[in-house]
C-alpha atoms as a PDB file:
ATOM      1  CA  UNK A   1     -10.759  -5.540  14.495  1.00  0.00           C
ATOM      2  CA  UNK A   2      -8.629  -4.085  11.888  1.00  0.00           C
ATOM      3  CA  UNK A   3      -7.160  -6.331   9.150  1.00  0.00           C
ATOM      4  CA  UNK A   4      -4.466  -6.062   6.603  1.00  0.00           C
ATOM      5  CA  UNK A   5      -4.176  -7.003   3.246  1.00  0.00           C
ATOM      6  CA  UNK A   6      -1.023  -6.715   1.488  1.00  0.00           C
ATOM      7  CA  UNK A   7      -1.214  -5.217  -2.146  1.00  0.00           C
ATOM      8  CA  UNK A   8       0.648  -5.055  -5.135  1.00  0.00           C
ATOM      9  CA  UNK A   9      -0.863  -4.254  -8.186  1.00  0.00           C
ATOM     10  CA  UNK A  10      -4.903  -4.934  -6.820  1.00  0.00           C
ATOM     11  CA  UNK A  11      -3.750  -8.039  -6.134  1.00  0.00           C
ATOM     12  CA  UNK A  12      -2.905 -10.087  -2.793  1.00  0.00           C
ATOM     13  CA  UNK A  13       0.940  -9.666  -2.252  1.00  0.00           C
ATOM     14  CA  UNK A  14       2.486 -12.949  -3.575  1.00  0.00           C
ATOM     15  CA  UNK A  15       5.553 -12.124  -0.996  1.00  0.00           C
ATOM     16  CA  UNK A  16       4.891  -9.292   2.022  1.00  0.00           C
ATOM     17  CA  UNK A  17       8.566  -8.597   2.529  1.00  0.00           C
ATOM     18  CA  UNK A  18       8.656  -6.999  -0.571  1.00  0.00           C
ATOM     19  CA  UNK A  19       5.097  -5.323  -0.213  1.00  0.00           C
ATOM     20  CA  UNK A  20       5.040  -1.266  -0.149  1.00  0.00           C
ATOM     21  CA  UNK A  21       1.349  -0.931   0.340  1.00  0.00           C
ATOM     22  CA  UNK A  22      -1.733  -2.803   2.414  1.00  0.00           C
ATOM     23  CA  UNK A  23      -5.225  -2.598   2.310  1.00  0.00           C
ATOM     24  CA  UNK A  24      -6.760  -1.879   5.802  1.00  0.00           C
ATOM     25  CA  UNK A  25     -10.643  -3.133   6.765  1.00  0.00           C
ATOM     26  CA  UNK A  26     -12.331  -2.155   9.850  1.00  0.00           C
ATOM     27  CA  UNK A  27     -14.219  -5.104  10.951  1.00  0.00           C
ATOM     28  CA  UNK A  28     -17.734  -4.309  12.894  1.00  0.00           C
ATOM     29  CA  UNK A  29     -19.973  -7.038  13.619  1.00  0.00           C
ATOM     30  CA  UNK A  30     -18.800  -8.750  10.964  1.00  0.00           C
ATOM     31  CA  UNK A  31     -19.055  -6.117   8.405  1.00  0.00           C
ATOM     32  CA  UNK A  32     -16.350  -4.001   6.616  1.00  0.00           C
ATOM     33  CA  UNK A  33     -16.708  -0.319   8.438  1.00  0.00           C
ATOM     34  CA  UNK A  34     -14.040   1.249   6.946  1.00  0.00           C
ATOM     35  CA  UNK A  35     -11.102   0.511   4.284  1.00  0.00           C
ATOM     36  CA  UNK A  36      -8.364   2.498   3.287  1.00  0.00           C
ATOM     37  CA  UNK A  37      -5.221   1.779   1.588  1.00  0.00           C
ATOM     38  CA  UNK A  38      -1.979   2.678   3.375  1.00  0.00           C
ATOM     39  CA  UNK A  39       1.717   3.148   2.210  1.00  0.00           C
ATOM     40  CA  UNK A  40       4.529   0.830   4.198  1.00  0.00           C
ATOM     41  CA  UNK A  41       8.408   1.445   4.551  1.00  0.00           C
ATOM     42  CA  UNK A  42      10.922  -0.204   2.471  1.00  0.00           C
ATOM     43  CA  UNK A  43      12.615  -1.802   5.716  1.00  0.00           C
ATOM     44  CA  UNK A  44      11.033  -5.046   7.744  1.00  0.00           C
ATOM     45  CA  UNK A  45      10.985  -2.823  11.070  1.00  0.00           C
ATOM     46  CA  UNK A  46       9.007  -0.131   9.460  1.00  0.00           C
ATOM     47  CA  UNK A  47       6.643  -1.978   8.256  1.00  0.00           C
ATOM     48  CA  UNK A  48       5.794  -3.199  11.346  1.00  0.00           C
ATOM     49  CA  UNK A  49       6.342  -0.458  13.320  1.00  0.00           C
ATOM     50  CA  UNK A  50       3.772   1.102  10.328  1.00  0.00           C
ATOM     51  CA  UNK A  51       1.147  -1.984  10.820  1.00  0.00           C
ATOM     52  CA  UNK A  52       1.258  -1.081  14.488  1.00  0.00           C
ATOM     53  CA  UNK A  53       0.784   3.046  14.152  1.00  0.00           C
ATOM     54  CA  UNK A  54      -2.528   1.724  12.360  1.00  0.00           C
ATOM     55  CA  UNK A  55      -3.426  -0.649  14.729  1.00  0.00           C
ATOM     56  CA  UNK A  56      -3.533  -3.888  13.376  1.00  0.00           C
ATOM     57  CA  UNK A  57      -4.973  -7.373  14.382  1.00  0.00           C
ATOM     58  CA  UNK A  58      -3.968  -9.464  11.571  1.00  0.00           C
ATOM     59  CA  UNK A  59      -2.109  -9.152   8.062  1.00  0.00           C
ATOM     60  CA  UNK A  60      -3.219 -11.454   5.299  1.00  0.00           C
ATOM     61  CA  UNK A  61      -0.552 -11.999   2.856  1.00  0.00           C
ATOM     62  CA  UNK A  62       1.340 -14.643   0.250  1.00  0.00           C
ATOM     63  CA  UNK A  63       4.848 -15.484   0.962  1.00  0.00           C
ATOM     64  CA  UNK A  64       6.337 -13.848   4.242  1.00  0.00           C
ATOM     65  CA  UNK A  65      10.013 -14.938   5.840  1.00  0.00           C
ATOM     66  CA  UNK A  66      10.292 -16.082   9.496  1.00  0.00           C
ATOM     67  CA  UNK A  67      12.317 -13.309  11.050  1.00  0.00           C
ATOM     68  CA  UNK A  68       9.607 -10.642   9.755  1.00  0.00           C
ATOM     69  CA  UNK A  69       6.756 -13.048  10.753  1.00  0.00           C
ATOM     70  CA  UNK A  70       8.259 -13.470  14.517  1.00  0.00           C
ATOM     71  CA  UNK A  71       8.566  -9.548  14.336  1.00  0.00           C
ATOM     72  CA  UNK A  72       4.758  -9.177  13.638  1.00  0.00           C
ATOM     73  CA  UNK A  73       4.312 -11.993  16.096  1.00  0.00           C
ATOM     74  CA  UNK A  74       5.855 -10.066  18.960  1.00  0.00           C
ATOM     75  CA  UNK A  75       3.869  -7.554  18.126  1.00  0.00           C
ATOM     76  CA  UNK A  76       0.679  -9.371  18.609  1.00  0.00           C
ATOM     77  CA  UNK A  77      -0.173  -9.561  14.856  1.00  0.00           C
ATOM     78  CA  UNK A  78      -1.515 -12.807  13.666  1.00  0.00           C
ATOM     79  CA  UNK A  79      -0.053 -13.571   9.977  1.00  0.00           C
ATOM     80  CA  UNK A  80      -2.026 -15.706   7.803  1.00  0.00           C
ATOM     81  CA  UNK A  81       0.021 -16.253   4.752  1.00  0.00           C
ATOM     82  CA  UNK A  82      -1.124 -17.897   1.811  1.00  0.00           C
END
């Protein structure tokens, strides 16, 4: 499972629409595998179509608007915000 963290300044991202960068962690048997941190477009559709190119299950986040949370949804990305 990979998850997503959104980042701004080593922080969680208090909104993800505004978010440029995420952390990614490969979960294996419930242990961190692997974490890099990758760069996101400016623009809601690249940013998913980025969170998708790395293959992700879930993006933790603060704040995120409804039309950008549906578009993750479709996806099959589970948001948990806050």
């Amino acid at each position: 499972m990979k998850i997503a963290i959104a980042t701004w300044n080593g922080r969680v991202s208090p909104v993800f629409d505004v978010s440029r960068q995420v952390l990614v962690l490969e979960v294996v048997d419930s242990q961190v595998a692997r974490r890099c941190e990758e760069t996101l477009g400016e623009v809601a559709q690249s940013k998913v179509q980025r969170l998708c190119e790395l293959q992700v299950n879930a993006l933790l986040c603060g704040a995120i608007s409804r039309p950008l949370a549906a578009m993750l949804a479709a996806r099959s990305i589970e948001v948990i915000p806050f």
